[in-house]
N, C-alpha and C. Protein backbone atom coordinates (compact mmCIF):
# COMPACT_ATOMS: atom_id res chain seq x y z
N UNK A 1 43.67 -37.46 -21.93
CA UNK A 1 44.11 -37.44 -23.31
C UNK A 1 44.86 -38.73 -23.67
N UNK A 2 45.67 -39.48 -22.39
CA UNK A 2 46.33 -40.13 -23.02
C UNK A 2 45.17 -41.53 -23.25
N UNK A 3 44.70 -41.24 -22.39
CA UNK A 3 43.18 -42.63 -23.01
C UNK A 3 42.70 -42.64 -23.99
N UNK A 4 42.49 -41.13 -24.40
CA UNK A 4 41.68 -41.44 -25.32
C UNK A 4 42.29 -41.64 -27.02
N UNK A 5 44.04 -40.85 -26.41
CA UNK A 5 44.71 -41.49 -27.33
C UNK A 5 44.93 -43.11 -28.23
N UNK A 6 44.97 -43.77 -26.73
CA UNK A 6 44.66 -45.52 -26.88
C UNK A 6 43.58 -45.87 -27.49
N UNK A 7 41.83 -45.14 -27.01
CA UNK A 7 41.03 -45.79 -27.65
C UNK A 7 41.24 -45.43 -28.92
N UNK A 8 41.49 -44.54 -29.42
CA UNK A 8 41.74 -43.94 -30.79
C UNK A 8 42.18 -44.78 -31.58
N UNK A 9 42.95 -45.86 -31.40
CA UNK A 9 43.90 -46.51 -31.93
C UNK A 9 42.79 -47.92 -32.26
N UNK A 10 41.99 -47.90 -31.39
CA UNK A 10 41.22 -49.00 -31.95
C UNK A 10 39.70 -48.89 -32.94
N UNK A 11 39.56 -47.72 -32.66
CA UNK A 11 38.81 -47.43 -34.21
C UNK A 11 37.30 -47.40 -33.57
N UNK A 12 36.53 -46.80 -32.26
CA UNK A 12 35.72 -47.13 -31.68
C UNK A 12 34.68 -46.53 -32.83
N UNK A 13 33.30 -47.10 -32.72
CA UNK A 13 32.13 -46.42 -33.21
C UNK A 13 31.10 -45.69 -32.10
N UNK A 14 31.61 -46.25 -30.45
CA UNK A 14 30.87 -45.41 -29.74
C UNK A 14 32.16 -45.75 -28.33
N UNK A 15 32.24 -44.41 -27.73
CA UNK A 15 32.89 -44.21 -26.85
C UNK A 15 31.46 -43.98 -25.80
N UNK A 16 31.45 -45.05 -24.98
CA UNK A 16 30.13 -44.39 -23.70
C UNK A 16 30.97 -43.76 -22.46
N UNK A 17 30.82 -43.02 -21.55
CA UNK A 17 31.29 -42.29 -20.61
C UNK A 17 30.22 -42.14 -19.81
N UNK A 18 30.41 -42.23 -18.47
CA UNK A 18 29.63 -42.84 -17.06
C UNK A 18 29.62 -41.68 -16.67
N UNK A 19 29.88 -40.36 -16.96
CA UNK A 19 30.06 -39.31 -15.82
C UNK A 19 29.32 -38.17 -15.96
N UNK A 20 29.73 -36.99 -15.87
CA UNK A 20 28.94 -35.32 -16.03
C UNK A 20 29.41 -34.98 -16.61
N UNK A 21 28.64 -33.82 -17.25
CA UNK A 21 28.80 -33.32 -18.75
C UNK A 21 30.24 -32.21 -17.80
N UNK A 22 30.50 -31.64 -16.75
CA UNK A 22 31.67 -31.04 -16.76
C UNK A 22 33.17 -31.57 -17.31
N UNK A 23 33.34 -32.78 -17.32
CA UNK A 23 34.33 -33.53 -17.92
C UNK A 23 33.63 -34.02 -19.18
N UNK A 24 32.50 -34.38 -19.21
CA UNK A 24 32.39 -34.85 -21.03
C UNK A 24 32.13 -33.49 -21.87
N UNK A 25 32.40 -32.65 -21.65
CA UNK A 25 32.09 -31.60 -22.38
C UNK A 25 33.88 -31.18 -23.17
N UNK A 26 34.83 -31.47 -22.21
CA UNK A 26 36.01 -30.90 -22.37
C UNK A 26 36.69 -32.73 -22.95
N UNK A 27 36.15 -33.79 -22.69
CA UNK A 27 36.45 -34.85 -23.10
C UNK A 27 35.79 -35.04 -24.73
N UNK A 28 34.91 -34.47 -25.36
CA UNK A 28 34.42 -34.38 -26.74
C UNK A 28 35.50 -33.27 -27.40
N UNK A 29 35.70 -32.38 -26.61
CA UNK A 29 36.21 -31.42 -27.29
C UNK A 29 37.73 -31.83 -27.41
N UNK A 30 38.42 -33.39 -26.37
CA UNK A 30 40.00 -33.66 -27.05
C UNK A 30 39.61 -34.61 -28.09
N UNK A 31 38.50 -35.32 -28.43
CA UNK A 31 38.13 -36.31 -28.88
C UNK A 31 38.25 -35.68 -30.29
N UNK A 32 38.01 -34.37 -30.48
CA UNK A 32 37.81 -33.67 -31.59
C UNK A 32 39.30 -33.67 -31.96
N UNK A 33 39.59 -32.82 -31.50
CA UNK A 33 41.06 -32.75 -31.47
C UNK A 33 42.25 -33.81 -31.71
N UNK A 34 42.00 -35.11 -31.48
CA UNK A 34 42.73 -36.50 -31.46
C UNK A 34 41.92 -37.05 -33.29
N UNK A 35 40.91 -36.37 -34.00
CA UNK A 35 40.31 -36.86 -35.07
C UNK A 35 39.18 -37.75 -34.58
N UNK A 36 39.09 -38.61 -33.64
CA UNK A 36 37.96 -39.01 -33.08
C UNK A 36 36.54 -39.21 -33.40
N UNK A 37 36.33 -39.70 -34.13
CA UNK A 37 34.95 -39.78 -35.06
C UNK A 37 33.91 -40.37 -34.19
N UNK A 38 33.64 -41.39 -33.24
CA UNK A 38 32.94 -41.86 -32.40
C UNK A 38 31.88 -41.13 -32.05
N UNK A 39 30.89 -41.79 -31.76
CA UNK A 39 29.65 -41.49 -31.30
C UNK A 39 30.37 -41.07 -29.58
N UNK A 40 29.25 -40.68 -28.96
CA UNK A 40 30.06 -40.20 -27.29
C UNK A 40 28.67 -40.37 -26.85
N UNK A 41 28.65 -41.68 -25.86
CA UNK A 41 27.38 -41.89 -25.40
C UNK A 41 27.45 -42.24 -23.96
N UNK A 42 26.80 -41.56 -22.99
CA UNK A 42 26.49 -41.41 -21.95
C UNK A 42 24.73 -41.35 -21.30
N UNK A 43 25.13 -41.53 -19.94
CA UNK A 43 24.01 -41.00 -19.04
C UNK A 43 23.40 -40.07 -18.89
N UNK A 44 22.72 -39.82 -18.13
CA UNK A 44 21.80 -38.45 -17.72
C UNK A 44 22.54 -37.09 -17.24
N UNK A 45 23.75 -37.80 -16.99
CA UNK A 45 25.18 -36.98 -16.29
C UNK A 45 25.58 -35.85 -17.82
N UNK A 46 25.65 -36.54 -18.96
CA UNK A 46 25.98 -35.29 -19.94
C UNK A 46 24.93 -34.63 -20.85
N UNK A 47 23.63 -35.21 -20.61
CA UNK A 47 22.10 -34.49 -21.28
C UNK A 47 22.38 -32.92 -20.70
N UNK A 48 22.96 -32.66 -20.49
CA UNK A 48 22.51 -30.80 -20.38
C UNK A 48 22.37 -29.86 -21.15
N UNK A 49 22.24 -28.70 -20.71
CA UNK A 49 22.20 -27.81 -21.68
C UNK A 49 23.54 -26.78 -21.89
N UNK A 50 24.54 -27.69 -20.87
CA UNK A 50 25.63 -27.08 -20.51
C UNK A 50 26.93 -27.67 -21.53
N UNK A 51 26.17 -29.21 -22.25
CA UNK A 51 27.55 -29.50 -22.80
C UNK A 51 28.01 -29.48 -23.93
N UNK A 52 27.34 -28.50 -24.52
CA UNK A 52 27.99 -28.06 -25.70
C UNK A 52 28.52 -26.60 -25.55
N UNK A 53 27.95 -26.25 -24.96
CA UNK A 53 28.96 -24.93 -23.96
C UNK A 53 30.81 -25.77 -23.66
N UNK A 54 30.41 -26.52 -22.69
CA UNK A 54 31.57 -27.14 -22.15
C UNK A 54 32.25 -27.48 -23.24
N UNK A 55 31.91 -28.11 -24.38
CA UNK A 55 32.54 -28.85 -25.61
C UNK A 55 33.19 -28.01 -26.57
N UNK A 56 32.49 -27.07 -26.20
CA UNK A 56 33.39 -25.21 -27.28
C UNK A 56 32.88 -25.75 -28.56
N UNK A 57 31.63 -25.84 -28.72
CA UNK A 57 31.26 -25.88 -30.34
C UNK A 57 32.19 -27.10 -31.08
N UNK A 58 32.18 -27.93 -30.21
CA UNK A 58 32.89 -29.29 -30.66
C UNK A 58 32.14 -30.54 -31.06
N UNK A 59 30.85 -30.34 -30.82
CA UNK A 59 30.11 -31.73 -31.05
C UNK A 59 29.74 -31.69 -32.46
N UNK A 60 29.35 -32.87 -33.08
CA UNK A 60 29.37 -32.68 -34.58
C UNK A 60 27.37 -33.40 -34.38
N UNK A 61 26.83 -33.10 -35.62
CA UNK A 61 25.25 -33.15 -35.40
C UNK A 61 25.33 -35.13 -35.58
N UNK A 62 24.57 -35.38 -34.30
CA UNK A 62 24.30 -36.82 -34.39
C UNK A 62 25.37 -37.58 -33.29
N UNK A 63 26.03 -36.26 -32.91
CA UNK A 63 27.56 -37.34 -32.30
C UNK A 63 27.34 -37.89 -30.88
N UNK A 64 26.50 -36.84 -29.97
CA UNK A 64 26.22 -37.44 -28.72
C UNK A 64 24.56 -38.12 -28.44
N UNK A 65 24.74 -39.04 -28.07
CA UNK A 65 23.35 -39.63 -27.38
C UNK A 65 23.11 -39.98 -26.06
N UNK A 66 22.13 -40.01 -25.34
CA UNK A 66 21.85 -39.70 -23.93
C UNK A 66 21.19 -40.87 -23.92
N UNK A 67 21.81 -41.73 -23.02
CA UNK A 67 20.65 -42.97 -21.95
C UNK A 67 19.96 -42.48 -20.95
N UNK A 68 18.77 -41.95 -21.23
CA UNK A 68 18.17 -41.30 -20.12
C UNK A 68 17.18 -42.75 -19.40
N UNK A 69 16.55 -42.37 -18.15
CA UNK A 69 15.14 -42.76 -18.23
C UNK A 69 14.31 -42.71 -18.58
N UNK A 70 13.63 -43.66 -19.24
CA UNK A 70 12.22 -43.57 -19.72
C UNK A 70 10.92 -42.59 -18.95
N UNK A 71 10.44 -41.74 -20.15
CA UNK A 71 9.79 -41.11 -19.41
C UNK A 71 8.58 -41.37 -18.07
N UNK A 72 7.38 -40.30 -18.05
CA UNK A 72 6.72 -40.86 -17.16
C UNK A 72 5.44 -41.20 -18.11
N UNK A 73 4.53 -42.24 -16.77
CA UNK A 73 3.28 -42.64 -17.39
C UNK A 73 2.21 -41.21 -18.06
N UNK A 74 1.50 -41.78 -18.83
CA UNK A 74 0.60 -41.00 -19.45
C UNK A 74 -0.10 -40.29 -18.03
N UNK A 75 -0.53 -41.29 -16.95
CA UNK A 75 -1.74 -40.90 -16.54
C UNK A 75 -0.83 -39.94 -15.01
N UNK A 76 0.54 -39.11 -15.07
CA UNK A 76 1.32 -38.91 -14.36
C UNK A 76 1.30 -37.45 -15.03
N UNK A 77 1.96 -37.13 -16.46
CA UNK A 77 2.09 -36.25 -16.83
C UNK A 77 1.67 -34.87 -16.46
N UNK A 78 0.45 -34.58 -16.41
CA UNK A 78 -0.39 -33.51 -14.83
C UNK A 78 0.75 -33.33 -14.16
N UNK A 79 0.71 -34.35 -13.16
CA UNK A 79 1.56 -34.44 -12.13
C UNK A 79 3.03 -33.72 -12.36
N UNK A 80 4.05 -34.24 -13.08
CA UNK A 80 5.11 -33.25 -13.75
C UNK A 80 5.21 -32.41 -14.58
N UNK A 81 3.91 -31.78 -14.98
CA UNK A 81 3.70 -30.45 -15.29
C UNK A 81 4.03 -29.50 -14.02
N UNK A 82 2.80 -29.92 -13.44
CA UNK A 82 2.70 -28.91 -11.97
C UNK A 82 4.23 -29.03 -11.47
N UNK A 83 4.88 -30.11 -11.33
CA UNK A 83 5.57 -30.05 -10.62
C UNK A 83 7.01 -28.86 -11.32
N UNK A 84 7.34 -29.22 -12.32
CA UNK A 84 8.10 -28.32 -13.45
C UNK A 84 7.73 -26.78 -12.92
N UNK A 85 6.23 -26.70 -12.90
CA UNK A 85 5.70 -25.34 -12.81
C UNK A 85 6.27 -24.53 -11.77
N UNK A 86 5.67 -25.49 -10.73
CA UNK A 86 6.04 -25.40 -9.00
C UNK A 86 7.59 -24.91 -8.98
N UNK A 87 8.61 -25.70 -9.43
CA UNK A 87 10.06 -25.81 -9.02
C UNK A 87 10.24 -24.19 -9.72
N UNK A 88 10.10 -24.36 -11.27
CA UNK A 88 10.82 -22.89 -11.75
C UNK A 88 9.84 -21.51 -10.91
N UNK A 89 8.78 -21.67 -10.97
CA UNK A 89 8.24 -20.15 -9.64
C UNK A 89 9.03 -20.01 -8.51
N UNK A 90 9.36 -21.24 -7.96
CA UNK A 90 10.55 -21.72 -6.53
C UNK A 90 12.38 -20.43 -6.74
N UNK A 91 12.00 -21.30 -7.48
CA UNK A 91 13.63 -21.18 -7.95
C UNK A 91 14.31 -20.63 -8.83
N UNK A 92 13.39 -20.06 -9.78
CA UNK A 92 13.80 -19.35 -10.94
C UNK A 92 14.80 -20.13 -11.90
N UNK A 93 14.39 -21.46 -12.30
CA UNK A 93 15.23 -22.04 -13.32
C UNK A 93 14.57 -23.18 -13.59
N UNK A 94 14.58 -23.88 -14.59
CA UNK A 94 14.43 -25.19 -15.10
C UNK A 94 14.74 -26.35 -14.45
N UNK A 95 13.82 -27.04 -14.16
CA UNK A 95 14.54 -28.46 -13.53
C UNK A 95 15.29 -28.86 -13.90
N UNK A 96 16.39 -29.46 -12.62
CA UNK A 96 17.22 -30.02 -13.48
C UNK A 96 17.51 -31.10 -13.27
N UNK A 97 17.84 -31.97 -13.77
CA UNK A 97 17.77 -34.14 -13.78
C UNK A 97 17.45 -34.30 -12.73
N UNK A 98 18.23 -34.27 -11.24
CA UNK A 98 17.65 -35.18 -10.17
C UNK A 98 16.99 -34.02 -9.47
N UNK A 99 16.20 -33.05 -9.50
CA UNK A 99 16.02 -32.12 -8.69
C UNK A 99 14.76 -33.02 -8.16
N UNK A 100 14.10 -33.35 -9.12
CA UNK A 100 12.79 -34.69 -8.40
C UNK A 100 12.99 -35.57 -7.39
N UNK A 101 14.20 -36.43 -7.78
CA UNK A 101 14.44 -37.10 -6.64
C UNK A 101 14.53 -36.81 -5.30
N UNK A 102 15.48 -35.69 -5.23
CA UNK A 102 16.01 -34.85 -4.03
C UNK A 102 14.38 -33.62 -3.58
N UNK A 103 13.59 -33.49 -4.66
CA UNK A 103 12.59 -33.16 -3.87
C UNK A 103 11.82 -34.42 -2.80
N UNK A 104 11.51 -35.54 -3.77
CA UNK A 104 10.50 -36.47 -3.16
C UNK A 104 11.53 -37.21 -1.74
N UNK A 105 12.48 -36.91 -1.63
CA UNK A 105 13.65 -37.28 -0.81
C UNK A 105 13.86 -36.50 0.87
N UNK A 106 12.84 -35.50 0.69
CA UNK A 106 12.80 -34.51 2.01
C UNK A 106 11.21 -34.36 2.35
C-alpha cells in the first residue's frame, strides 16, 4: 500500500506488475481504494480467471491488460486442440498457462 501510495502521487496511466494474479488481484483492489485510475498491466501471471475473484469486483471495464504470448501457428492449432482436449479428460479442468510447458518438459 505504501507503494502504491507513492506511485499515486505521480499520476501513472499504466501501472505494469511482473507477478500472479494472487497478489495482483488484492493489489487492483488497494489501487481502487487509493482512487487509482491506471491501467494495471501485466504478464501471463494475472490473465486468469481467478483475478477478478481475487480483486472483489474491483476492476473497472478496460482497466487490466495481459502481455501474453503470441498465439500458435495456424498449421499447429489441431495440435492444441487435442492437446486442451487430452489435458481436461486427464484432469478435469482447463489448461492452465504453463501446464504445456511442464507437459512437453517430462
Amino acid at each position: 500500500s505504501a507503494i502504491l501510495t507513492s506511485i499515486k502521487s505521480v499520476k501513472p496511466d499504466v501501472i505494469f506488475y511482473g507477478g500472479m494474479d494472487a497478489i495482483g488481484g488484492p493489489m487492483i483492489r488497494q489501487m481502487k481504494q487509493l482512487g487509482i485510475t491506471a491501467k494495471f498491466m501485466g504478464g501471463d501471471g494475472i490473465c486468469s480467471s481467478e483475478l477478478p475473484k481475487l480483486a472483489n469486483g474491483t476492476i473497472a471495464d478496460d482497466q487490466v491488460v495481459c502481455a501474453e504470448a503470441a498465439g500458435v501457428e495456424a498449421s499447429q492449432v489441431g495440435v492444441l486442440d487435442k492437446f486442451k482436449a487430452d489435458f481436461k479428460k486427464k484432469f478435469g479442468t482447463n489448461v492452465q498457462i504453463y501446464a504445456p510447458y511442464a507437459y512437453d518438459a517430462v
